[in-house]
C-alpha atoms as a PDB file:
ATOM      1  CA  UNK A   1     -90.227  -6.029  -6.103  1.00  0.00           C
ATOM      2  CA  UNK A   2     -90.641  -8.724  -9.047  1.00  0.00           C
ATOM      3  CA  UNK A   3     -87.604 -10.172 -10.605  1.00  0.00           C
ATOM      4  CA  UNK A   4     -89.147  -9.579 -13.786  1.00  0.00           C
ATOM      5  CA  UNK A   5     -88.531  -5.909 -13.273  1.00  0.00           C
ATOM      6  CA  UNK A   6     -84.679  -5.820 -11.932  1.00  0.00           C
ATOM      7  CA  UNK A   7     -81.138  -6.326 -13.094  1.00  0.00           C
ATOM      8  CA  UNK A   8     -80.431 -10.119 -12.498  1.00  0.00           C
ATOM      9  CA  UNK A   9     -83.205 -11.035 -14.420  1.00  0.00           C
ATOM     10  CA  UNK A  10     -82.068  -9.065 -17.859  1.00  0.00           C
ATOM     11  CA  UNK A  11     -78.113  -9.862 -16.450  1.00  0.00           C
ATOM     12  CA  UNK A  12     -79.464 -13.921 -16.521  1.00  0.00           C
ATOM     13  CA  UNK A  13     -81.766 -14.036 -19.468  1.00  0.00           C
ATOM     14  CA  UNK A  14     -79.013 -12.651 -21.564  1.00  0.00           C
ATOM     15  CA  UNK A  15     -76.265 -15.099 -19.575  1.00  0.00           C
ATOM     16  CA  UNK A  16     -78.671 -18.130 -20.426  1.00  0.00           C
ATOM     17  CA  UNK A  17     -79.072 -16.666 -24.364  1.00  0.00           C
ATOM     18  CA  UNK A  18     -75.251 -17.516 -24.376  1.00  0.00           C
ATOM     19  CA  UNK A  19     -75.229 -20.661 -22.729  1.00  0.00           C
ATOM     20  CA  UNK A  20     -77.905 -21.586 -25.408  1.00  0.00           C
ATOM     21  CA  UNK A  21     -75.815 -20.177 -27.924  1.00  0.00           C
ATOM     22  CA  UNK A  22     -73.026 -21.583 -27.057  1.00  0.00           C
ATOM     23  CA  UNK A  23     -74.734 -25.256 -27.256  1.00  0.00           C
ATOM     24  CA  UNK A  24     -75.202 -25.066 -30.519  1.00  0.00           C
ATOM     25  CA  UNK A  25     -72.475 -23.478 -31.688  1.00  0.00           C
ATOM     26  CA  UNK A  26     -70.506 -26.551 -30.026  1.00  0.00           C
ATOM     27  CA  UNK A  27     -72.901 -28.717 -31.581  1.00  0.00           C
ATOM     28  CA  UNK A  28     -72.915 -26.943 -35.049  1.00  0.00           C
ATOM     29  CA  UNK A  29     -76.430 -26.486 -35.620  1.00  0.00           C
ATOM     30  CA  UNK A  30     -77.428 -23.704 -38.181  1.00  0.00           C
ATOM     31  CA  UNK A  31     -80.844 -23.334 -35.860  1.00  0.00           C
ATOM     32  CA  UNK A  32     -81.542 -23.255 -32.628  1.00  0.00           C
ATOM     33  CA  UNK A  33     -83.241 -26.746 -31.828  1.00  0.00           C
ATOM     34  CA  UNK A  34     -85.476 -27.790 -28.910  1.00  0.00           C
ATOM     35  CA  UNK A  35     -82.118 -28.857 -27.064  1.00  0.00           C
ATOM     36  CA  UNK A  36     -80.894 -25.723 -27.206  1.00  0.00           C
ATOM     37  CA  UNK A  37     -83.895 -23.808 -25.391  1.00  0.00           C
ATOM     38  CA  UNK A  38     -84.017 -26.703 -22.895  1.00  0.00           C
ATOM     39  CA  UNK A  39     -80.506 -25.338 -21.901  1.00  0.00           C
ATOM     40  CA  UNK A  40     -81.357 -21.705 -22.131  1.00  0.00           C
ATOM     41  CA  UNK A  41     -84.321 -22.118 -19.853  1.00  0.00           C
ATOM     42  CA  UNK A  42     -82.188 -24.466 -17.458  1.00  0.00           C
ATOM     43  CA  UNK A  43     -79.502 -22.078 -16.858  1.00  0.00           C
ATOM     44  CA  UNK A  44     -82.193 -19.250 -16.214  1.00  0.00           C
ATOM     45  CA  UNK A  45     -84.479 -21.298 -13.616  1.00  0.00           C
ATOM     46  CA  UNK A  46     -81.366 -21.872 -11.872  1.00  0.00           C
ATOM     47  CA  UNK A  47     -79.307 -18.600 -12.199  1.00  0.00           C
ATOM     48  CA  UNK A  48     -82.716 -17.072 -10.911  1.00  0.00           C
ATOM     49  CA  UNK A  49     -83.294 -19.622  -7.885  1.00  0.00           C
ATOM     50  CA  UNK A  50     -79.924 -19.900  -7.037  1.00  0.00           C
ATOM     51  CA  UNK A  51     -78.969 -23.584  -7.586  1.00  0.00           C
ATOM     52  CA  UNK A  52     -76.832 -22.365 -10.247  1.00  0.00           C
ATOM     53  CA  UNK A  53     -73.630 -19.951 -10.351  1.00  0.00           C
ATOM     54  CA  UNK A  54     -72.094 -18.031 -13.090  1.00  0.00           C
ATOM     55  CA  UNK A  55     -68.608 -19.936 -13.264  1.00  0.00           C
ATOM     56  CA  UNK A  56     -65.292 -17.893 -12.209  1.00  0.00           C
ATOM     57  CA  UNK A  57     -64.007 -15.493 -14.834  1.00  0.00           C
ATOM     58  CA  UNK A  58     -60.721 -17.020 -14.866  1.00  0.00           C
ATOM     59  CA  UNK A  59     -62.490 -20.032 -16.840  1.00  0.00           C
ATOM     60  CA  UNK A  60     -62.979 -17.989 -19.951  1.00  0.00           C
ATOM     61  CA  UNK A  61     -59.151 -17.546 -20.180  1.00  0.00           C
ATOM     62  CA  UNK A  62     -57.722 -20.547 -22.028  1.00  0.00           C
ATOM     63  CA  UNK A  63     -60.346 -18.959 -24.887  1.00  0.00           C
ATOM     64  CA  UNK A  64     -59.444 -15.445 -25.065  1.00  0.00           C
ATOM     65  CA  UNK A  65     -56.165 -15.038 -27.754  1.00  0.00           C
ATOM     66  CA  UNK A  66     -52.713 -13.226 -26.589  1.00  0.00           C
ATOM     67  CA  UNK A  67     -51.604 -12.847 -30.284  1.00  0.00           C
ATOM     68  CA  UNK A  68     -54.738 -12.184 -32.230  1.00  0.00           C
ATOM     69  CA  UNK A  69     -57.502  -9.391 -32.080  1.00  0.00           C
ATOM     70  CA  UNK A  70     -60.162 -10.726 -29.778  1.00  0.00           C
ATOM     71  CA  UNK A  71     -62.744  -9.309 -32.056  1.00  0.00           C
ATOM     72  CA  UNK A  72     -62.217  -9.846 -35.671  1.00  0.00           C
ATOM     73  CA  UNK A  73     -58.911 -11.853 -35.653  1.00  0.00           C
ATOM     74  CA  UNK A  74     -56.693  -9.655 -36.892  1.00  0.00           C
ATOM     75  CA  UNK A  75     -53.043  -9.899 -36.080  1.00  0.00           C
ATOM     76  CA  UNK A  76     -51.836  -6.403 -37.038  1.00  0.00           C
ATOM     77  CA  UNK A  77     -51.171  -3.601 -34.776  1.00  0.00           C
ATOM     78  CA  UNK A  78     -52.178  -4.945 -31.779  1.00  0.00           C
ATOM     79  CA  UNK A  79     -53.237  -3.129 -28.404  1.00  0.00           C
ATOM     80  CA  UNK A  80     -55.088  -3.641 -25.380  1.00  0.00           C
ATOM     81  CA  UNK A  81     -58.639  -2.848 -24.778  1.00  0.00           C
ATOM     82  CA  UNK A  82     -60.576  -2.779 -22.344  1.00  0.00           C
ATOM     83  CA  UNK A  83     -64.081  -4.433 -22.135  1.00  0.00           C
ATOM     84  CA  UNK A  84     -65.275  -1.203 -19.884  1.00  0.00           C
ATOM     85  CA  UNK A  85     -63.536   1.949 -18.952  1.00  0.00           C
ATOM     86  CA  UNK A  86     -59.813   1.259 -17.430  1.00  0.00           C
ATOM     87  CA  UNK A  87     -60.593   1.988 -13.684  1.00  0.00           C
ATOM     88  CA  UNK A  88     -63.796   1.031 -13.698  1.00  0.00           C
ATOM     89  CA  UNK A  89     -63.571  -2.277 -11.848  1.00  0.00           C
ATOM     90  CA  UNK A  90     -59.981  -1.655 -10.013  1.00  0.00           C
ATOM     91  CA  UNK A  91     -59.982  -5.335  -8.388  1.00  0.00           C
ATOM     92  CA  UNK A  92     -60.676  -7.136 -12.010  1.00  0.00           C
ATOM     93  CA  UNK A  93     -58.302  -4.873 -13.934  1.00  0.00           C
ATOM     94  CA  UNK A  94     -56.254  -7.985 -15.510  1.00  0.00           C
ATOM     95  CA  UNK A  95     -59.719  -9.468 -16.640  1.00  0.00           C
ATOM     96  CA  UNK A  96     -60.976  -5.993 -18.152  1.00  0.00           C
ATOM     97  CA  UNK A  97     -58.553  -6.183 -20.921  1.00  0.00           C
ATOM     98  CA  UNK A  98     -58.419  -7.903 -23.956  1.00  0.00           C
ATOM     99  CA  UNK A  99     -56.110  -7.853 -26.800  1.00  0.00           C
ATOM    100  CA  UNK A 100     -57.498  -6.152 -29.901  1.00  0.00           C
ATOM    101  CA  UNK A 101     -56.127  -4.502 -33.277  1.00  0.00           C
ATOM    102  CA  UNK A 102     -55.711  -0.492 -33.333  1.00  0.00           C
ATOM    103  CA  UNK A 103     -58.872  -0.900 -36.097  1.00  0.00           C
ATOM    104  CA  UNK A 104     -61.140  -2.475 -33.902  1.00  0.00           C
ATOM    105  CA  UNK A 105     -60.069  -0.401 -31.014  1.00  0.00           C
ATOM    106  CA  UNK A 106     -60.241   2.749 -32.424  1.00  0.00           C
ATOM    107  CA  UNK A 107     -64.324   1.732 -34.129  1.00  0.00           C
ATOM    108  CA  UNK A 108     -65.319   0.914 -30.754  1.00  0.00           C
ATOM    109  CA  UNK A 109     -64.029   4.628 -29.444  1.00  0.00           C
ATOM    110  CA  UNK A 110     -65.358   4.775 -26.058  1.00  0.00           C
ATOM    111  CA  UNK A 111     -68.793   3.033 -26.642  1.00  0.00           C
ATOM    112  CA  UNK A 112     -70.021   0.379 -24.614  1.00  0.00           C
ATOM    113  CA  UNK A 113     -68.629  -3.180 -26.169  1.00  0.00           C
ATOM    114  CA  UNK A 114     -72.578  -4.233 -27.141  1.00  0.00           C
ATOM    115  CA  UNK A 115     -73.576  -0.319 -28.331  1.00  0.00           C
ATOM    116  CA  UNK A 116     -70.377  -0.814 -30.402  1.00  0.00           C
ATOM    117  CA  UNK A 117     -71.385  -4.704 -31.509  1.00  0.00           C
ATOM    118  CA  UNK A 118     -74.574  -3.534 -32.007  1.00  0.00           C
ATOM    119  CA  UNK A 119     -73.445  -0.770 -34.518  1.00  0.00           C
ATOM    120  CA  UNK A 120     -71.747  -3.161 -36.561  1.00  0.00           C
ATOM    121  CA  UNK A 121     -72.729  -6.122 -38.647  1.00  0.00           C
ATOM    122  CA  UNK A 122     -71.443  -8.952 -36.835  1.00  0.00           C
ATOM    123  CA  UNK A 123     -72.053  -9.842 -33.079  1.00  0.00           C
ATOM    124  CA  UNK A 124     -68.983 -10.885 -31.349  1.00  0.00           C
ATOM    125  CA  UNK A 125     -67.236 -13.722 -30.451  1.00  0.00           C
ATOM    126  CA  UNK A 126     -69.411 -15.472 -27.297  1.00  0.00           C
ATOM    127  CA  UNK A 127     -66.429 -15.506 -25.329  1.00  0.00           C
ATOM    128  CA  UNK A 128     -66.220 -11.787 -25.599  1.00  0.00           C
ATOM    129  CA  UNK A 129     -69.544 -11.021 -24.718  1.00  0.00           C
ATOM    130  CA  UNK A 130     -69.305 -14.230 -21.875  1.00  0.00           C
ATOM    131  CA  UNK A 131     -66.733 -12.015 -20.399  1.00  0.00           C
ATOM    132  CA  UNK A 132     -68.494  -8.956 -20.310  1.00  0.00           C
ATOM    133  CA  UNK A 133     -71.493 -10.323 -18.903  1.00  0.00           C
ATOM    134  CA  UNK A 134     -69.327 -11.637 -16.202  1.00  0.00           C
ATOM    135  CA  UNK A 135     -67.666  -8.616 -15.099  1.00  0.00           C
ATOM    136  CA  UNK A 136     -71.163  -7.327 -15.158  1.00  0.00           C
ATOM    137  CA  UNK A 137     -72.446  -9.964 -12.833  1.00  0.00           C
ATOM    138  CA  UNK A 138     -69.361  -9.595 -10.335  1.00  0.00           C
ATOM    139  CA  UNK A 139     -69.677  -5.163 -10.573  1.00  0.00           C
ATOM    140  CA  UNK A 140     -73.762  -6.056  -9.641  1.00  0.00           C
ATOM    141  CA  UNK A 141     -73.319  -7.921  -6.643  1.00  0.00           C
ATOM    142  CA  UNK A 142     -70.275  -6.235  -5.269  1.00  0.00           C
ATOM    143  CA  UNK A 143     -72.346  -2.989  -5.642  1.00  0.00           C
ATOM    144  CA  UNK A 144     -75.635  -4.694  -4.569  1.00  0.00           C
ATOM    145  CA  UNK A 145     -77.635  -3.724  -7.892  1.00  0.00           C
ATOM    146  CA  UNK A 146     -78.952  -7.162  -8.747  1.00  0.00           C
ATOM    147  CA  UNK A 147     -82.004  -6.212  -6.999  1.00  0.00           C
ATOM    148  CA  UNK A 148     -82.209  -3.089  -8.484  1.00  0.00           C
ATOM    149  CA  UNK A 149     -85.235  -2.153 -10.544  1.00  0.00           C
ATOM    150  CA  UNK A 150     -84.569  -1.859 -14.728  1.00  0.00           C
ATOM    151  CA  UNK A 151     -85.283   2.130 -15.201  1.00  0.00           C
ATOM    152  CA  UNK A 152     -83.528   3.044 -11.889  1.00  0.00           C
ATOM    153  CA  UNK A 153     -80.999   0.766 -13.404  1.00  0.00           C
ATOM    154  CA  UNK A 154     -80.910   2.907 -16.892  1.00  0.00           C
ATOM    155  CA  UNK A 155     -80.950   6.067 -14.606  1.00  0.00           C
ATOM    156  CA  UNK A 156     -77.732   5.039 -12.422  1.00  0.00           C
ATOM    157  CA  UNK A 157     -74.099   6.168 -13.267  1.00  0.00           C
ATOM    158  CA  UNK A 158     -72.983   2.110 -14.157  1.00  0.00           C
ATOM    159  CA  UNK A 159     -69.913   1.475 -16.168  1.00  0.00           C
ATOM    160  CA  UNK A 160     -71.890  -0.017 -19.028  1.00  0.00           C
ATOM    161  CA  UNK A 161     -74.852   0.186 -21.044  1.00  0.00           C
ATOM    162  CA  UNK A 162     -78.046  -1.840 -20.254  1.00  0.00           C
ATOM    163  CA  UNK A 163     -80.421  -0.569 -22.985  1.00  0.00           C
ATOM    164  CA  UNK A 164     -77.793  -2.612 -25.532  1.00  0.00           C
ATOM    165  CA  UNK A 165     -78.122  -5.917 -24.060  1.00  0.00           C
ATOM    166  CA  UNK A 166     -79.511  -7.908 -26.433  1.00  0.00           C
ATOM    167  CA  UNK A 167     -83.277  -9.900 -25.544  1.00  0.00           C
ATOM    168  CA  UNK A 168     -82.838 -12.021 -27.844  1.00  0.00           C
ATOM    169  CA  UNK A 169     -79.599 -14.058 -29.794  1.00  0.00           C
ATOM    170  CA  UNK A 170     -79.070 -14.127 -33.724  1.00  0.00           C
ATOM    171  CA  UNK A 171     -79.482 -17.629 -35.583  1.00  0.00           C
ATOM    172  CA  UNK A 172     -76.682 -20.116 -34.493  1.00  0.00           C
ATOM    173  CA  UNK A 173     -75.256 -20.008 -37.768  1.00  0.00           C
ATOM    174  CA  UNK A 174     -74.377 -16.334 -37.650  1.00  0.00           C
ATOM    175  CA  UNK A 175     -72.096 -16.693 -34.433  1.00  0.00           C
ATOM    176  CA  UNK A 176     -68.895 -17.551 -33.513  1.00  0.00           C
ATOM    177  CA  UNK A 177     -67.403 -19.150 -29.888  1.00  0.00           C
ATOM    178  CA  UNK A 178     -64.106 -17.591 -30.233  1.00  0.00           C
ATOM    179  CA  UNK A 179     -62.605 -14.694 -33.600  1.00  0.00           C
ATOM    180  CA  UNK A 180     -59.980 -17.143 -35.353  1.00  0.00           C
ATOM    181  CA  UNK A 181     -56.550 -15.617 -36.005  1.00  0.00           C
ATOM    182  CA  UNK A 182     -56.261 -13.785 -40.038  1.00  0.00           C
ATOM    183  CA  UNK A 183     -52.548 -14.698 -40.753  1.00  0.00           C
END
């Protein structure tokens, strides 16, 4: 099978779209600049060939808020969420949630955190969606579906939603690394 047809190569393309993202973001560029795709097309080579490893979840940690919403920044009636269905990845349970506001929580309902970004008019925080590509990544190779072909993939009983993963990022300028607290 090609790895243009499988899992790891839509889980990596969308991994280096944040590492690109997330370059300019840092950088504070409106547009994405020729920079910016050098990265994206570095981290894919070597996601895809190995040389490179999508860093340890605990990493993202020291980004994600304990006393705001993790998605808009609210700090009203707040709750934990749970980037996919409690249960679904027992051994990552403590990394699955994420501290959001009762509005935010109850929009998202029991969609899939990108069918529920993509229903809205904002994309979330990278850090967010860093952390759910993540879990994805660690539920793929503990269940050995890297390999595994996109529209078996779309057929299969997974925890979250591959037909919402974005191909391609929104302009620079649009995004956000991390939702700042609304005191």
């Amino acid at each position: 099978m090609n790895d243009n047809d499988t899992a790891k190569r839509l889980l990596y393309h969308n991994y280096a779209n944040l590492s690109m993202a997330h370059a300019a973001i840092v950088a504070k560029r409106k547009d994405y600049g020729d920079k910016d795709y050098e990265i994206r097309s570095a981290m894919f080579r070597d996601l895809m060939n190995g040389t490179k490893k999508i860093r340890p979840i605990s990493e993202d940690d020291q980004f994600l808020s304990k006393d705001h919403c993790n998605y808009c920044g609210s700090n009203k009636k707040l709750t934990t969420d749970y980037i996919f269905p409690k249960g679904a990845f027992p051994e990552y349970e403590n990394e699955n949630e994420m501290i959001a506001c009762s509005v935010c929580k109850k929009s998202r309902k029991n969609m899939d955190l990108l069918e529920w970004m993509d229903s809205g008019e904002d994309f979330l925080p990278l850090m967010v969606i860093r952390r759910y590509f993540k879990l994805v990544h660690l539920f793929c190779l503990e269940k050995d579906l890297m390999s595994m072909d996109l529209d078996e993939a779309l057929e299969y009983d997974l925890p979250f939603e591959m037909q919402y993963w974005p191909e391609k990022f929104w302009p620079a300028g649009d995004l956000k690394l991390v939702a700042k607290s609304k005191k």
